[in-house]
Protein backbone atom coordinates (compact mmCIF):
# COMPACT_ATOMS: atom_id res chain seq x y z
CA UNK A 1 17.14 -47.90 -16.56
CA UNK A 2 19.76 -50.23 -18.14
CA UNK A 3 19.17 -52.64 -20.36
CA UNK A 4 21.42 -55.13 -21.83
CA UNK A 5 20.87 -57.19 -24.98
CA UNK A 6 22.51 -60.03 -25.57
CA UNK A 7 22.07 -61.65 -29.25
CA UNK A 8 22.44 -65.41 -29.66
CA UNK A 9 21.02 -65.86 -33.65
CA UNK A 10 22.51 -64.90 -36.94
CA UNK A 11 21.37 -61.61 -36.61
CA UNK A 12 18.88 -59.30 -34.84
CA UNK A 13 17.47 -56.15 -36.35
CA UNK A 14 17.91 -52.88 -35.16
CA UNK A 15 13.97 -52.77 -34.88
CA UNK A 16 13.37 -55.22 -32.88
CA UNK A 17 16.64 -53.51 -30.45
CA UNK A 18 14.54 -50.16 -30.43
CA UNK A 19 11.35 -51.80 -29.40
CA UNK A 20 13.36 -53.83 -26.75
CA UNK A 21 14.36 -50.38 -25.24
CA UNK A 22 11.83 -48.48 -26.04
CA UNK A 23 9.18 -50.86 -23.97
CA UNK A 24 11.41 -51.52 -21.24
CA UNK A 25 11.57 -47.77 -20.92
CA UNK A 26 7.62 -48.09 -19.93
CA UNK A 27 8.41 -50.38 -17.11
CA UNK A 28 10.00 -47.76 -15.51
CA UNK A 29 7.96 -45.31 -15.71
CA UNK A 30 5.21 -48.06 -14.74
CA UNK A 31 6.68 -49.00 -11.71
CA UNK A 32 9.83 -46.91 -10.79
CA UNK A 33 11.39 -49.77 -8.91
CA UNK A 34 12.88 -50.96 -12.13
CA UNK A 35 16.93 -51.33 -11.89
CA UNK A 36 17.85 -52.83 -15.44
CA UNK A 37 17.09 -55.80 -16.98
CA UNK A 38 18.28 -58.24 -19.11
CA UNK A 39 17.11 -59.37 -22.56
CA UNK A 40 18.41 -62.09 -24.58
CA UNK A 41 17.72 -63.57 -27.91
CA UNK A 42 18.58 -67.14 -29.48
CA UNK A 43 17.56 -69.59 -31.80
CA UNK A 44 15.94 -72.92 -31.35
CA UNK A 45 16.25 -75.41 -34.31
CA UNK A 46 13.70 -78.51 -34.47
CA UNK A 47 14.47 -81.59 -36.50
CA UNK A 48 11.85 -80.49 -38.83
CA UNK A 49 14.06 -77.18 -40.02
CA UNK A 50 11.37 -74.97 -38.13
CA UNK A 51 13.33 -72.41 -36.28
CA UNK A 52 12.00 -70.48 -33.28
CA UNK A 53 12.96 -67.44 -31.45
CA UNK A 54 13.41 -67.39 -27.90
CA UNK A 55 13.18 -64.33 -26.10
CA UNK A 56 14.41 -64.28 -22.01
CA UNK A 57 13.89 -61.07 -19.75
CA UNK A 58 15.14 -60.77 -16.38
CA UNK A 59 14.35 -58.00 -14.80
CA UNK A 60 16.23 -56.40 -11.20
CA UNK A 61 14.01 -54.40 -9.01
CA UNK A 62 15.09 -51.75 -6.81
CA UNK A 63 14.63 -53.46 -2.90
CA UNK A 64 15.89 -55.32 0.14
CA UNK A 65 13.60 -58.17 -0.90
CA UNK A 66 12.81 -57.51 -4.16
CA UNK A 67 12.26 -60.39 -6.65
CA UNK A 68 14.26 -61.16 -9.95
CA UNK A 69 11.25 -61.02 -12.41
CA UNK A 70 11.76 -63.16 -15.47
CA UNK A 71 10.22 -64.02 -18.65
CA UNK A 72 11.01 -66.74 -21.41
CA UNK A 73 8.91 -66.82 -24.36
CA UNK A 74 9.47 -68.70 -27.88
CA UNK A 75 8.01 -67.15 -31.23
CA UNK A 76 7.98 -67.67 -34.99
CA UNK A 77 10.28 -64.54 -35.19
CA UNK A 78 12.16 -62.52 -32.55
CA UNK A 79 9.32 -59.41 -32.37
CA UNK A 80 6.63 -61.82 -31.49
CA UNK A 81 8.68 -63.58 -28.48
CA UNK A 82 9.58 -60.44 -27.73
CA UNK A 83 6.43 -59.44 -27.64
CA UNK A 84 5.21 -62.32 -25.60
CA UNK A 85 7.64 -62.15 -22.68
CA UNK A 86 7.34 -58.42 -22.29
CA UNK A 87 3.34 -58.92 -21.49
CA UNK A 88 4.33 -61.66 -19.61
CA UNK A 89 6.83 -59.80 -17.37
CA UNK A 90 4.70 -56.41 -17.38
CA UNK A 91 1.85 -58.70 -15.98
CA UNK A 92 4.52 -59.59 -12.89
CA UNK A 93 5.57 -56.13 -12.35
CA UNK A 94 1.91 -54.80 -12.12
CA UNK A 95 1.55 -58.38 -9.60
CA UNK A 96 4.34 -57.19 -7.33
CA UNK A 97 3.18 -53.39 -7.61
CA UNK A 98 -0.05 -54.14 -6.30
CA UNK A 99 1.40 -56.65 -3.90
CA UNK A 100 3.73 -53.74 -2.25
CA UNK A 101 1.39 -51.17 -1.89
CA UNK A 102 -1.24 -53.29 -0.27
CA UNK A 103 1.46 -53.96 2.15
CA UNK A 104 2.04 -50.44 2.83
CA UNK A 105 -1.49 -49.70 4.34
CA UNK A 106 -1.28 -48.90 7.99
CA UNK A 107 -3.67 -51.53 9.36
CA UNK A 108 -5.73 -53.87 7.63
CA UNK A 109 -9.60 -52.88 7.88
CA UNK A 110 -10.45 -56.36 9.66
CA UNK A 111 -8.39 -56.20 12.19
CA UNK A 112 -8.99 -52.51 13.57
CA UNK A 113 -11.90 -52.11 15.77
CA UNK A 114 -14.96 -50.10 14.62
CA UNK A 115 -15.26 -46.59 16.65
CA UNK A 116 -17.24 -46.27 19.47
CA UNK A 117 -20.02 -43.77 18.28
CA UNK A 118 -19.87 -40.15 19.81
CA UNK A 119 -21.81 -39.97 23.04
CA UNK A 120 -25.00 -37.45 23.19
CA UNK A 121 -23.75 -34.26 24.84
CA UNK A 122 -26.53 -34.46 27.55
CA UNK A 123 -26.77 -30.60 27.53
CA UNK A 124 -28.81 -31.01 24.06
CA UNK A 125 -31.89 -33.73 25.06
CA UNK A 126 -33.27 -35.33 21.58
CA UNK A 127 -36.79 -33.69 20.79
CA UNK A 128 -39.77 -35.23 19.34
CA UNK A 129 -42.43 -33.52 17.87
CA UNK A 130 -45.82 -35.79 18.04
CA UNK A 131 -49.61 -35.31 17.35
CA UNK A 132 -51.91 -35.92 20.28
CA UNK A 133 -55.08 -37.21 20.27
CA UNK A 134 -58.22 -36.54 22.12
CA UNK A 135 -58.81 -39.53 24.05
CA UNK A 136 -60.40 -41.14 27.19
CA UNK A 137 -58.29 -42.77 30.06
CA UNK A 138 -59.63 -45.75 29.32
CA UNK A 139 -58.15 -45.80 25.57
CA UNK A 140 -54.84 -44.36 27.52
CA UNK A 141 -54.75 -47.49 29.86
CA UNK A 142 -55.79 -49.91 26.34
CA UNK A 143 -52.75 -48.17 24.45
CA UNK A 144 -50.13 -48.15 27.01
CA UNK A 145 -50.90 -51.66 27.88
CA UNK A 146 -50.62 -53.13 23.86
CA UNK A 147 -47.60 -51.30 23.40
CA UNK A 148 -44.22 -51.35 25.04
CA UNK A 149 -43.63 -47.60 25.45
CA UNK A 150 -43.48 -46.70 28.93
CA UNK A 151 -45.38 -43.45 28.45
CA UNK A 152 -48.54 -42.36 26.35
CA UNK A 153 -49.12 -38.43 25.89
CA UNK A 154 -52.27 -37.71 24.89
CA UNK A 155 -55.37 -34.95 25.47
CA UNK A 156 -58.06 -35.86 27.81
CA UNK A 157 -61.48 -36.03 25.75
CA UNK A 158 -63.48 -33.96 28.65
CA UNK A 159 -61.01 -30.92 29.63
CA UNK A 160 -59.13 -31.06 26.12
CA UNK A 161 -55.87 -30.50 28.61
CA UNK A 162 -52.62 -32.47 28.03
CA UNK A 163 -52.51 -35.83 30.26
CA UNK A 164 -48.98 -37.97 30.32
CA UNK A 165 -49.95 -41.84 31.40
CA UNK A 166 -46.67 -43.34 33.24
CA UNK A 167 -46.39 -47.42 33.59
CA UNK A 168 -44.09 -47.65 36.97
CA UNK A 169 -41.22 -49.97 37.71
CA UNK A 170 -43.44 -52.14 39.56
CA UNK A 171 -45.95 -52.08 36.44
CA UNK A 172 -48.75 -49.87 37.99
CA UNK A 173 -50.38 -46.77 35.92
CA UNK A 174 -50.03 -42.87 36.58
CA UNK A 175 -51.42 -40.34 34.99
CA UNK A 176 -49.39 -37.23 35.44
CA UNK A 177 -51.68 -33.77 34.74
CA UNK A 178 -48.46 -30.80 33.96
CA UNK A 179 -49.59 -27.93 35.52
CA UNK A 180 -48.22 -24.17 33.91
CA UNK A 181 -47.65 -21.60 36.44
């Protein structure tokens, strides 16, 4: 990455060059888009003899539509603007970052239709394992009737044999005795 620093004041240190550089440097190897950028130091004078450092970064990303990111901060000396505009311009490269690669997921989750489940291969019917019950036809008829299964399995009280009580379509009873050959 280039960087080019341009010194407006009466003098910049060779420290506060280095650290220029040096954190630049880890822009680019936070976001590799980084072309070169720009820094530049000058002076403000207030009537009140207070001088104050200003510190600009612009910053030239690798892209068709890539932004010009760009900083300006003011300090009490030049390491402490410098300071302030690099967090200020690391917090837009990490914005635009995150901004391209959310734009680089294939579909957005909201707009794709859920998958229709997997049908039930019909050669494998779902089995139930269930208790029965010793019970009369009468308590057959009473259960089938207060609950909306269509069938109750259960084992007649006098031959202790398994009975299966059917409601119809047409909401009559049947009591279906399985015979084993």
């Amino acid at each position: 990455m280039k960087v080019v620093l341009h010194d407006r004041t009466n003098g910049l240190g060779q420290e506060v060059r280095d650290t220029a550089q040096r954190k630049l440097d880890r822009l680019k190897r936070h976001f590799g888009k980084v072309v070169d950028a720009e820094v530049e130091f000058s002076e403000e004078r207030k009537q009140s003899d207070l001088t104050t450092f200003v510190c600009r970064i612009i910053l030239h990303l690798d892209g068709h539509r890539a932004p010009v990111l760009y900083a300006r901060e003011r300090g009490t000396d030049p390491q402490s603007a410098l300071d302030l505009a690099l967090d200020k311009i690391d917090r837009q490269v990490v914005a635009f970052k995150e901004k391209v690669t959310h734009r680089r997921q294939p579909v957005s989750p909201v707009r794709v239709p859920p998958r229709p489940p997997a049908p039930a291969r019909p050669e494998e019917p779902e089995r139930l394992r269930m208790k029965l019950r010793p019970m009369s036809q009468a308590e057959a008829v009473s259960e089938l009737q207060a609950d909306s299964q269509p069938v109750v399995v259960y084992l007649d009280e006098d031959s202790g044999e398994i009975q299966i009580m059917v409601r119809r379509a047409d909401g009559s009873l049947a009591v279906i005795e399985p015979v084993v050959p």
